[in-house]
N, C-alpha and C. Protein backbone atom coordinates (compact mmCIF):
# COMPACT_ATOMS: atom_id res chain seq x y z
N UNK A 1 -42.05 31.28 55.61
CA UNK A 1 -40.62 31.20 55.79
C UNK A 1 -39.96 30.48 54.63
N UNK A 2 -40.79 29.22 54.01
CA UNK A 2 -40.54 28.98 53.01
C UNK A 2 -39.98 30.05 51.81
N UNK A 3 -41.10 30.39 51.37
CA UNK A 3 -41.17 31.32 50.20
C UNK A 3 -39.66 32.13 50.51
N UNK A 4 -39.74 32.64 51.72
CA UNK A 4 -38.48 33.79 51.92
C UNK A 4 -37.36 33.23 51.52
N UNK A 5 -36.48 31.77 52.13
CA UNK A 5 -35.83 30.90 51.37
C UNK A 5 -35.38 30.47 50.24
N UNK A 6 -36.30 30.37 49.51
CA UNK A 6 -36.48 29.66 48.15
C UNK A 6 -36.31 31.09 47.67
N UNK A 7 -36.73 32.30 47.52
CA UNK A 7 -36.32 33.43 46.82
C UNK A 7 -35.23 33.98 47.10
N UNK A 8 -34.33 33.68 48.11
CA UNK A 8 -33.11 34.12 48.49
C UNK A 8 -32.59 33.28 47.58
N UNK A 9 -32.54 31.74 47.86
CA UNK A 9 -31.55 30.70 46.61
C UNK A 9 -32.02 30.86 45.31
N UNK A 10 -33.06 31.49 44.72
CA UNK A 10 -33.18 31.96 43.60
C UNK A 10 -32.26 33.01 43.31
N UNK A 11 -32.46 34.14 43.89
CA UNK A 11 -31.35 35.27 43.83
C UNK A 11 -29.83 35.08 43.85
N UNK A 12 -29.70 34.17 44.22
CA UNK A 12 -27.82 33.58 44.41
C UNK A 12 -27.93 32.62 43.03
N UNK A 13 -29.07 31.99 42.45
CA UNK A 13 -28.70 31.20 41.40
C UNK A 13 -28.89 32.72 40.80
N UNK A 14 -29.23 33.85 40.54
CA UNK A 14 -29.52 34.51 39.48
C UNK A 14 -28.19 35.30 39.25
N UNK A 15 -27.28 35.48 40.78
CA UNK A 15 -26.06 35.98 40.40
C UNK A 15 -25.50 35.12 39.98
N UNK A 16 -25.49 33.60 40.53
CA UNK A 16 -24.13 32.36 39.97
C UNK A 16 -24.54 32.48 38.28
N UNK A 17 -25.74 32.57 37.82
CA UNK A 17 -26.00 32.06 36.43
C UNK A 17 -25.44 33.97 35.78
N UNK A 18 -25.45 34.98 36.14
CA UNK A 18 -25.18 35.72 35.28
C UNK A 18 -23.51 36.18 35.77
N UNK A 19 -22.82 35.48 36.74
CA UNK A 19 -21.52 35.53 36.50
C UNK A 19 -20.92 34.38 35.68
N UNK A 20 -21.65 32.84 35.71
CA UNK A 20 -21.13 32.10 34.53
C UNK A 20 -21.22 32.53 33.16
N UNK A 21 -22.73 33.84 33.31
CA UNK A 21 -22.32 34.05 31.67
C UNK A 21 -21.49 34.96 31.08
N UNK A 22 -21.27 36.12 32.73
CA UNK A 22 -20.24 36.97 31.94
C UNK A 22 -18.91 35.92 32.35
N UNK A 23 -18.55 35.40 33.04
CA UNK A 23 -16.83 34.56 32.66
C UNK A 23 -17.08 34.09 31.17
N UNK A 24 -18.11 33.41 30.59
CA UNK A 24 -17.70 32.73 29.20
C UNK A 24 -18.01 33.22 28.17
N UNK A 25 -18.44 34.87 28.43
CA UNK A 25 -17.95 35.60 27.45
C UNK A 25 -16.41 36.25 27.79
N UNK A 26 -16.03 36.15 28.87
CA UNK A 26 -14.92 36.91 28.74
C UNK A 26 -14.04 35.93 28.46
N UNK A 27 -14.13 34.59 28.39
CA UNK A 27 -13.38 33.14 27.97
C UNK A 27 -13.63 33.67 26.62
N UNK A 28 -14.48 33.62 25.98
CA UNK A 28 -14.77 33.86 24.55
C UNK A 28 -13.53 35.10 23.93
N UNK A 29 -14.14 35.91 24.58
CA UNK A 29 -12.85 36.91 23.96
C UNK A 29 -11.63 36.99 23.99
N UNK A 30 -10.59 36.17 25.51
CA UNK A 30 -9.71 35.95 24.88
C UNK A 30 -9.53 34.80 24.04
N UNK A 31 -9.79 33.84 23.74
CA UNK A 31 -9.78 32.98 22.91
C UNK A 31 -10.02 33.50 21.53
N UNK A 32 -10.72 34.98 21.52
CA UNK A 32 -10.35 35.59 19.90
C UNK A 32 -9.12 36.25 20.07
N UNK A 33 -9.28 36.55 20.83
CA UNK A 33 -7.70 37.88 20.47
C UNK A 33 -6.62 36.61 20.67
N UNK A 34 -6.32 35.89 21.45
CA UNK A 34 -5.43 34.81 21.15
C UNK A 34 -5.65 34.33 19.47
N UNK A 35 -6.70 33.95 18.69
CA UNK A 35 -6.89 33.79 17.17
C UNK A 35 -6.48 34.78 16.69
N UNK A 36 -6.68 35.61 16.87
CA UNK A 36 -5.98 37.21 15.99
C UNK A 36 -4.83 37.09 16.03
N UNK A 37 -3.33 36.97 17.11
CA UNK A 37 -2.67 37.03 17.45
C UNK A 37 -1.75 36.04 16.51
N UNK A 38 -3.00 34.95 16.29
CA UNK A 38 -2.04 33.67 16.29
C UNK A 38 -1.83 33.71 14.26
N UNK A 39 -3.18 34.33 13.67
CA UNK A 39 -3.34 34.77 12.30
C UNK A 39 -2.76 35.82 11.72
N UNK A 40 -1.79 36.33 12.19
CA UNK A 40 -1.06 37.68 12.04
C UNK A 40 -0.22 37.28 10.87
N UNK A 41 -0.49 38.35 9.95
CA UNK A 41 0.52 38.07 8.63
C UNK A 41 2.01 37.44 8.71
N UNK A 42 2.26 36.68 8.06
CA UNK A 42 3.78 36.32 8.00
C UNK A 42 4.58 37.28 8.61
N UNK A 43 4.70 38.33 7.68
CA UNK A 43 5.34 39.91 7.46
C UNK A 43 5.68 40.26 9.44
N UNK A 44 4.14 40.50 10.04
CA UNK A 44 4.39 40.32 11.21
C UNK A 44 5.18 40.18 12.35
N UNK A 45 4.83 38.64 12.21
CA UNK A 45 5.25 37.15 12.78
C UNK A 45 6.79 37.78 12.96
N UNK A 46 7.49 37.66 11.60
CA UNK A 46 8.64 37.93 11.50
C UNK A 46 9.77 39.12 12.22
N UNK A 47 8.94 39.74 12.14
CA UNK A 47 9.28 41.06 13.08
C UNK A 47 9.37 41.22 14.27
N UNK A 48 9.40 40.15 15.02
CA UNK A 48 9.68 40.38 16.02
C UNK A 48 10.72 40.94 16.70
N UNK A 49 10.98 41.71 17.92
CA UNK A 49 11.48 42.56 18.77
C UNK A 49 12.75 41.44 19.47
N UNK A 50 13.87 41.86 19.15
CA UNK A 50 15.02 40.64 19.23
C UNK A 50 14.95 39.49 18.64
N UNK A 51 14.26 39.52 17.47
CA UNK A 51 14.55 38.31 16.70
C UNK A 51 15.98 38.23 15.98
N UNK A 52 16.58 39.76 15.57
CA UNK A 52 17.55 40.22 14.81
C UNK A 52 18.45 40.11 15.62
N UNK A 53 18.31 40.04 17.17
CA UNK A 53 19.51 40.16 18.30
C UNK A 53 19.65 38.96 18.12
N UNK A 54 18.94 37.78 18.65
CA UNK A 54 19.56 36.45 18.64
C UNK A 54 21.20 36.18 18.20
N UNK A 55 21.75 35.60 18.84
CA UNK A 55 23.05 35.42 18.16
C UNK A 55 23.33 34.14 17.36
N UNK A 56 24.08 34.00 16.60
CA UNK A 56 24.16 32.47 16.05
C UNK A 56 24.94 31.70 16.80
N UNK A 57 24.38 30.55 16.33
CA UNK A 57 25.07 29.35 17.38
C UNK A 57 26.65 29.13 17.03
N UNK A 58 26.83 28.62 17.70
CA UNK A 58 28.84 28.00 17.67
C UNK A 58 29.19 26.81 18.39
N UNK A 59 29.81 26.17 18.15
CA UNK A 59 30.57 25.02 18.35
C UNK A 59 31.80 25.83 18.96
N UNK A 60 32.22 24.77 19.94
CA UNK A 60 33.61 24.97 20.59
C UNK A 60 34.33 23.79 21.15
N UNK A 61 35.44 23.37 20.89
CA UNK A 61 36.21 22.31 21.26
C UNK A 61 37.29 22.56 21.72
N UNK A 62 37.58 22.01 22.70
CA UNK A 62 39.11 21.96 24.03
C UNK A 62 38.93 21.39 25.58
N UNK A 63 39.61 21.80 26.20
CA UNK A 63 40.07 20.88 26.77
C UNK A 63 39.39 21.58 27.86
N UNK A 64 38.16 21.63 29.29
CA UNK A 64 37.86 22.05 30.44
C UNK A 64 38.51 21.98 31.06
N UNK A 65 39.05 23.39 31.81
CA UNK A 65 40.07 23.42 32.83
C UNK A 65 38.98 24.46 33.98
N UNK A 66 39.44 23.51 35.29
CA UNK A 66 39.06 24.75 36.18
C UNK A 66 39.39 25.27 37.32
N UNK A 67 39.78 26.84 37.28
CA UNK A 67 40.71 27.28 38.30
C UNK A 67 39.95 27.54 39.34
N UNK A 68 41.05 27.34 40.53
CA UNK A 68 40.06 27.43 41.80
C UNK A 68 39.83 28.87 42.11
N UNK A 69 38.86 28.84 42.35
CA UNK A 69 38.09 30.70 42.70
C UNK A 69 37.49 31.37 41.31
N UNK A 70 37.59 30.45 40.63
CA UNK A 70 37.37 31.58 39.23
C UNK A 70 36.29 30.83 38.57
N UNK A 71 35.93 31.48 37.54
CA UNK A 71 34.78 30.59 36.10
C UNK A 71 35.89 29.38 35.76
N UNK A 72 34.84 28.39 34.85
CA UNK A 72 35.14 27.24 33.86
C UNK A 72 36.23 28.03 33.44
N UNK A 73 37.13 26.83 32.31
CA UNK A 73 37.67 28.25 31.23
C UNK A 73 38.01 26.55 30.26
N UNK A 74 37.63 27.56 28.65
CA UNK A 74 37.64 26.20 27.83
C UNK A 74 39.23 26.88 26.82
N UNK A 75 40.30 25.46 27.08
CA UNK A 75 41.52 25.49 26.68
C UNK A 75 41.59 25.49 24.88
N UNK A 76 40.96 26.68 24.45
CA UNK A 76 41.51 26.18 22.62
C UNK A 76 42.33 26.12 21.95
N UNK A 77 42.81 25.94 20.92
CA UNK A 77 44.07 26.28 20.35
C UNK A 77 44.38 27.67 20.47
N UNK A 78 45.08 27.92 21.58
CA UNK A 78 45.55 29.61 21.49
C UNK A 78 44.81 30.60 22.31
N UNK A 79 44.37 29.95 22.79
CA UNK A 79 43.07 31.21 23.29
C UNK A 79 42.35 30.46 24.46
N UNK A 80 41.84 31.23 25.55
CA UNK A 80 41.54 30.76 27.01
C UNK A 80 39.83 31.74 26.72
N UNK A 81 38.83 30.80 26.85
CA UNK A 81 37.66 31.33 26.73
C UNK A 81 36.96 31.02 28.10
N UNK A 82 36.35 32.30 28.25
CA UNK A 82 35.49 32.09 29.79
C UNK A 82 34.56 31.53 29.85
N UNK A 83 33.50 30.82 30.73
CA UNK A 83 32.05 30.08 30.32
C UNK A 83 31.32 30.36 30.89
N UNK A 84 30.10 30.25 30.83
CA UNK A 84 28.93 30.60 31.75
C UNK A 84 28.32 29.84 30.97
N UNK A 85 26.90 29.15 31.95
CA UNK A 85 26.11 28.29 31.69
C UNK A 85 24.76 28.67 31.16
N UNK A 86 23.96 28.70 30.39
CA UNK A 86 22.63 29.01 30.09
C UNK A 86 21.65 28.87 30.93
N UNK A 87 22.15 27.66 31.96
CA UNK A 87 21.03 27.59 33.22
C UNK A 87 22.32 26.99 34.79
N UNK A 88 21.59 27.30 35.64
CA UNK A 88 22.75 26.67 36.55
C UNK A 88 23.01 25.19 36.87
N UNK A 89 22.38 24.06 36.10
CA UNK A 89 22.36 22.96 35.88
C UNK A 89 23.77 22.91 35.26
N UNK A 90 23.76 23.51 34.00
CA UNK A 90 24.90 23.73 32.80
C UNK A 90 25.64 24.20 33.84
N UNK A 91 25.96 25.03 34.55
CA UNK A 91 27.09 25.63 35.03
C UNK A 91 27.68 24.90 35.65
N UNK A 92 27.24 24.32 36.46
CA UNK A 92 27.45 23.06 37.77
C UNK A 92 27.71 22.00 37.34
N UNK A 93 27.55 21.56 36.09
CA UNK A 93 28.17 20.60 34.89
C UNK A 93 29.81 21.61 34.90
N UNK A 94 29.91 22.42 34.52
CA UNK A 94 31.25 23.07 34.05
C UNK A 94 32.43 22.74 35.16
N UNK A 95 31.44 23.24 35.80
CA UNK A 95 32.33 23.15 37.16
C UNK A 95 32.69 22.09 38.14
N UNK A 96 31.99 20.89 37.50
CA UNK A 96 32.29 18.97 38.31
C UNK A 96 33.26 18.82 38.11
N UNK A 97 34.41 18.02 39.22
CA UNK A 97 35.76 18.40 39.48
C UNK A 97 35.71 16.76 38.22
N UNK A 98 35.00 15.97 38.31
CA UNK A 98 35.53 14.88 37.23
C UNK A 98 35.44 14.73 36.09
N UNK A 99 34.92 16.24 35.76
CA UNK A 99 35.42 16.75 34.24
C UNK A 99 36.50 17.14 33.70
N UNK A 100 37.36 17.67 34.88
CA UNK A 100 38.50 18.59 34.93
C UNK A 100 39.68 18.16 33.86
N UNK A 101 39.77 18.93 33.27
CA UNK A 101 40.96 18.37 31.77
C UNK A 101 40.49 17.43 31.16
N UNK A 102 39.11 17.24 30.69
CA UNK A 102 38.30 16.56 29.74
C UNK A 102 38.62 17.04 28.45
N UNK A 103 38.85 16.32 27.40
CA UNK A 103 38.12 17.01 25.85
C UNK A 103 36.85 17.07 26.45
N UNK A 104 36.10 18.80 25.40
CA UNK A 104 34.78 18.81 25.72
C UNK A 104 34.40 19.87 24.37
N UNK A 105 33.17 19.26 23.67
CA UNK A 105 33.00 20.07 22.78
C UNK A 105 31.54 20.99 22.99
N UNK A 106 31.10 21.95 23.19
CA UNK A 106 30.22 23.10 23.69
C UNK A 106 29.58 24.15 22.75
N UNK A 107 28.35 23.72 22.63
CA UNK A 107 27.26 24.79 21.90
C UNK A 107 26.71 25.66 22.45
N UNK A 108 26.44 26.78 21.87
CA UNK A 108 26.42 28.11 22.41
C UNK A 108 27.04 29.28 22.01
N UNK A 109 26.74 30.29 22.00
CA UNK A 109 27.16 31.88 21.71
C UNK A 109 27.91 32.68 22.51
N UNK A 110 28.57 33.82 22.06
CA UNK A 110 29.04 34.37 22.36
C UNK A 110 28.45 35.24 23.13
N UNK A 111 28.59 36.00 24.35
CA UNK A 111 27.90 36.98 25.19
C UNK A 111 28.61 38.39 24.90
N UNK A 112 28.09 39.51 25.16
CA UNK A 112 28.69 40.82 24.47
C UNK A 112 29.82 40.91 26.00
N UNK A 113 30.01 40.54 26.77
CA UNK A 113 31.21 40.36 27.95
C UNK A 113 32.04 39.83 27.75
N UNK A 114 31.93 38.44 26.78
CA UNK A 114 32.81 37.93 26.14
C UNK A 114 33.13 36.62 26.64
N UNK A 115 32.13 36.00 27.71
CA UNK A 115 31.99 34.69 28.08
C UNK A 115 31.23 33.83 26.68
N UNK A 116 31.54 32.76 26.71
CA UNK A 116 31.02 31.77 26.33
C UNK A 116 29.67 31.34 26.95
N UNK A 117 28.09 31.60 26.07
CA UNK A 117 27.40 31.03 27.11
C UNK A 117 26.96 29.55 26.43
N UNK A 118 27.39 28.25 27.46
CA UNK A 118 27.12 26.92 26.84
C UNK A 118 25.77 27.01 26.89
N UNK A 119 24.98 25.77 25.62
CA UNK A 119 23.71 25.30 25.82
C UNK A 119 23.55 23.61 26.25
N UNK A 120 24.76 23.50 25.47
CA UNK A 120 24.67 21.63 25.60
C UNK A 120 26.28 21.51 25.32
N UNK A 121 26.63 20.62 26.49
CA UNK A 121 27.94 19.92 26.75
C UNK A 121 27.98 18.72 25.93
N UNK A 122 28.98 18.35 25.67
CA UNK A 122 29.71 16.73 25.36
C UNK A 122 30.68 16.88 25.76
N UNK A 123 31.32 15.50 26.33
CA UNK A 123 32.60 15.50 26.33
C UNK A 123 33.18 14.13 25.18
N UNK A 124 34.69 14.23 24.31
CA UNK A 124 34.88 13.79 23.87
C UNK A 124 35.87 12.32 24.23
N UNK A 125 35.82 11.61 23.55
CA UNK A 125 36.92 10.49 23.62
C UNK A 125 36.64 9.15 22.74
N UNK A 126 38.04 9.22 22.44
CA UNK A 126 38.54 7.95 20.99
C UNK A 126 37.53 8.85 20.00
N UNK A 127 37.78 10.05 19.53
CA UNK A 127 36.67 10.68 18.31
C UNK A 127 35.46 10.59 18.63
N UNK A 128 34.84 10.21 19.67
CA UNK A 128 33.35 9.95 19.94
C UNK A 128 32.92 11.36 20.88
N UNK A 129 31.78 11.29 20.52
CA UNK A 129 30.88 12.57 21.61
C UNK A 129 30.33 11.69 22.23
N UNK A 130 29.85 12.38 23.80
CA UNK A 130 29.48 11.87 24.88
C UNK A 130 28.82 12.55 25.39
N UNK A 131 27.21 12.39 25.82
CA UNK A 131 25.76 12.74 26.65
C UNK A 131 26.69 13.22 28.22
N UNK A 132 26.42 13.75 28.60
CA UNK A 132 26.98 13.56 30.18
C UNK A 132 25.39 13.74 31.03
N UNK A 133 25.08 13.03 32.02
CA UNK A 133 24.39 12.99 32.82
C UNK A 133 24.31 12.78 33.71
N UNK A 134 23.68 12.69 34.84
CA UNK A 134 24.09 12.32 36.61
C UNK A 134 22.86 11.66 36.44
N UNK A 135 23.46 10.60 37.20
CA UNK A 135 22.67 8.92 37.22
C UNK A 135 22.39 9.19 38.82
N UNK A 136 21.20 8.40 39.81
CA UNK A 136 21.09 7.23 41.02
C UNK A 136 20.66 6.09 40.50
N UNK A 137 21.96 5.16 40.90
CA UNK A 137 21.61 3.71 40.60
C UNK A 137 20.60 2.97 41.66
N UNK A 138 20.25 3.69 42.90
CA UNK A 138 19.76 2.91 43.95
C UNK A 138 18.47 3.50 43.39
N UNK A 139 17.89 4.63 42.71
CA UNK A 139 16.56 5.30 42.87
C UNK A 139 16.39 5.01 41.31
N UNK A 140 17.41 4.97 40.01
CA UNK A 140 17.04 4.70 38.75
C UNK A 140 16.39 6.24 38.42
N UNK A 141 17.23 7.56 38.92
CA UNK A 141 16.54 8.67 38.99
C UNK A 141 18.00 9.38 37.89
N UNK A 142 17.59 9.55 36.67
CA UNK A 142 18.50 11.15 35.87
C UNK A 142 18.70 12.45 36.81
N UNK A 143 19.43 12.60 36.64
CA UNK A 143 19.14 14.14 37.39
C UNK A 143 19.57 15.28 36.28
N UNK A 144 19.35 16.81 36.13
CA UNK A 144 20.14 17.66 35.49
C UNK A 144 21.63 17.80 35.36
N UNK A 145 21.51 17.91 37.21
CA UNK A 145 23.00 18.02 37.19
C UNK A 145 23.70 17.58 38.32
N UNK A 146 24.97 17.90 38.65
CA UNK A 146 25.72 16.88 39.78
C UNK A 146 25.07 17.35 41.39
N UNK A 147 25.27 16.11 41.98
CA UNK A 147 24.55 16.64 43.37
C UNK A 147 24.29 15.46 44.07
N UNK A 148 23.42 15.61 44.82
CA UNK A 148 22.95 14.45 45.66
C UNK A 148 21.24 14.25 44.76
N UNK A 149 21.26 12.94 45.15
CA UNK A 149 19.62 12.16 44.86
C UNK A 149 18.64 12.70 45.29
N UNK A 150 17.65 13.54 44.49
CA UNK A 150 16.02 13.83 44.90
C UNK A 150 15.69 13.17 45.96
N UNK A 151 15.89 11.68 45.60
CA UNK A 151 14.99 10.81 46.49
C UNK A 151 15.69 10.31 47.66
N UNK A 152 17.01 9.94 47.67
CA UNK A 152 17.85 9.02 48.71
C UNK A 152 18.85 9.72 49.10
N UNK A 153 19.26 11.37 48.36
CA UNK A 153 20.00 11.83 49.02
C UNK A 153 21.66 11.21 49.05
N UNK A 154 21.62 10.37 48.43
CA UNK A 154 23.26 10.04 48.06
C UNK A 154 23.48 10.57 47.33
N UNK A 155 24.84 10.81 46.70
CA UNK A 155 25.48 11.33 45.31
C UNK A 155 25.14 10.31 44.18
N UNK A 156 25.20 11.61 43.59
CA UNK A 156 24.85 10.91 42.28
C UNK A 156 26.07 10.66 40.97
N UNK A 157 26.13 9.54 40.39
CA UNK A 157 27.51 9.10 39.75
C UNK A 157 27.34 10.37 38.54
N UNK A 158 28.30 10.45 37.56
CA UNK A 158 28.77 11.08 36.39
C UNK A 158 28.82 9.70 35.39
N UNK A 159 27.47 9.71 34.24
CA UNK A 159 27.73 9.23 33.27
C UNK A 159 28.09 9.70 32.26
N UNK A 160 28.59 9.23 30.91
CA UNK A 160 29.02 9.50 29.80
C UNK A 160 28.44 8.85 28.71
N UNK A 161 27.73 9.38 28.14
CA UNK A 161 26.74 8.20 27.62
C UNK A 161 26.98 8.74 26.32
N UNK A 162 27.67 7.36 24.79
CA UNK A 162 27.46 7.65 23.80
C UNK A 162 26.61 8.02 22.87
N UNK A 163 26.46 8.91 22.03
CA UNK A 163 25.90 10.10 21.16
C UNK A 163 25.78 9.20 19.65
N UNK A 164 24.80 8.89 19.39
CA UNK A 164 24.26 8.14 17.69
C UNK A 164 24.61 9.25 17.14
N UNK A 165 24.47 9.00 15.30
CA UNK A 165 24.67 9.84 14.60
C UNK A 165 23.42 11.09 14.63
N UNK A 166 22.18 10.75 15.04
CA UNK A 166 20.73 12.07 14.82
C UNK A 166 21.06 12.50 16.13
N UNK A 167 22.27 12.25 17.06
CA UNK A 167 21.94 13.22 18.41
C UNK A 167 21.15 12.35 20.14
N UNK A 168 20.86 11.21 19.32
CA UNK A 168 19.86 10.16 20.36
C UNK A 168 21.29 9.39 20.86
N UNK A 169 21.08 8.74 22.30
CA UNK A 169 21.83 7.41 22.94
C UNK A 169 22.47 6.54 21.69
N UNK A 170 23.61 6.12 21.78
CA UNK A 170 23.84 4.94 20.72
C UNK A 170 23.84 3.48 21.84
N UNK A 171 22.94 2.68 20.67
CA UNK A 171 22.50 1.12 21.69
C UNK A 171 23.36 0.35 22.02
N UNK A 172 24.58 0.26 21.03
CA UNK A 172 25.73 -0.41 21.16
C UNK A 172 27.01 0.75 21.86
N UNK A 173 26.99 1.50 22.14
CA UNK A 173 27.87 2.37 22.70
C UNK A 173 28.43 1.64 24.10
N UNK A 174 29.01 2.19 24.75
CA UNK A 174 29.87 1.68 26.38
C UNK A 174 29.24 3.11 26.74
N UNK A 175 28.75 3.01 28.13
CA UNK A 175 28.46 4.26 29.15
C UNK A 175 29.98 4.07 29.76
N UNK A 176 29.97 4.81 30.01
CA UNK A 176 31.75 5.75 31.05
C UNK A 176 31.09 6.43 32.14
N UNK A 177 31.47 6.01 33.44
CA UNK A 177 31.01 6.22 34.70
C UNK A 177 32.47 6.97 35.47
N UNK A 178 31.69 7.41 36.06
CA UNK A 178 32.93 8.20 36.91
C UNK A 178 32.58 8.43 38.58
């Protein structure tokens, strides 16, 4: 009864050992074709399929206004531009009522509809740019965007946090809470 045993768990090591060896050849191969992929001529590389679509970036400055029932809409000199957000974090930023008639300056492209799609907000004041972020002071938790706390479920404040010259927090700046 022995013997019968012991040649059965032989036979299960003989499948476990020749399916570990076909998985790490098939590990092996993609790990080449990922190298092939990754060694592809410049020329290539370059060619990619909507690389040429991309649109270029833009700056936009005015004033956030927002009508009830409708999109954001950013006030420029002369001209009423529609917005949409790149993610719905961004959008739900657009649309926080204690932004409302902010200076706000907005990166991002143009959409072939003809919205504005933002990537990154500031809002402005005294010539300065401003981080905006949603703070919990009780949890010490950032959030994306406006709402209630991950953790505690309260609301979460509206900071304004000054912008250094490379784009980072400035140390000496004033945060603006709302």
């Amino acid at each position: 009864m022995d013997k019968v045993l012991r040649a059965r768990r032989r036979g299960a090591n003989d499948v476990q050992t020749t399916f570990s060896r076909r998985w790490r050849a098939a590990k092996a191969a993609a790990v080449a074709v990922c190298l092939w992929g990754v060694n592809l001529s410049p020329a290539l590389r370059a060619a990619k399929p909507g690389a040429a679509m991309q649109p270029a970036a833009q700056v936009l400055r005015g004033k956030l206004v927002q009508i009830r029932g409708a999109e954001p809409v950013l006030l420029t000199a002369g001209k009423h531009v529609m917005l949409a957000g790149m993610n719905h974090f961004i959008f739900q930023t657009l649309q926080d009522k204690r932004l409302a008639n902010d200076l706000v300056e907005l990166h991002g492209h143009e959409l072939p509809n003809g919205f504005f799609q933002v990537d990154r907000l500031y809002t402005l004041h005294h010539g300065r740019r401003y981080w905006v972020r949603y703070y919990c002071e009780t949890c010490n938790i950032a959030a994306l965007g406006p709402g209630r706390c991950v953790c505690c479920q309260h609301p979460t404040e509206l900071q304004e946090i000054p912008v250094g010259v490379p784009g980072g927090p400035d140390p000496q700046g004033v945060i603006i809470t709302h």
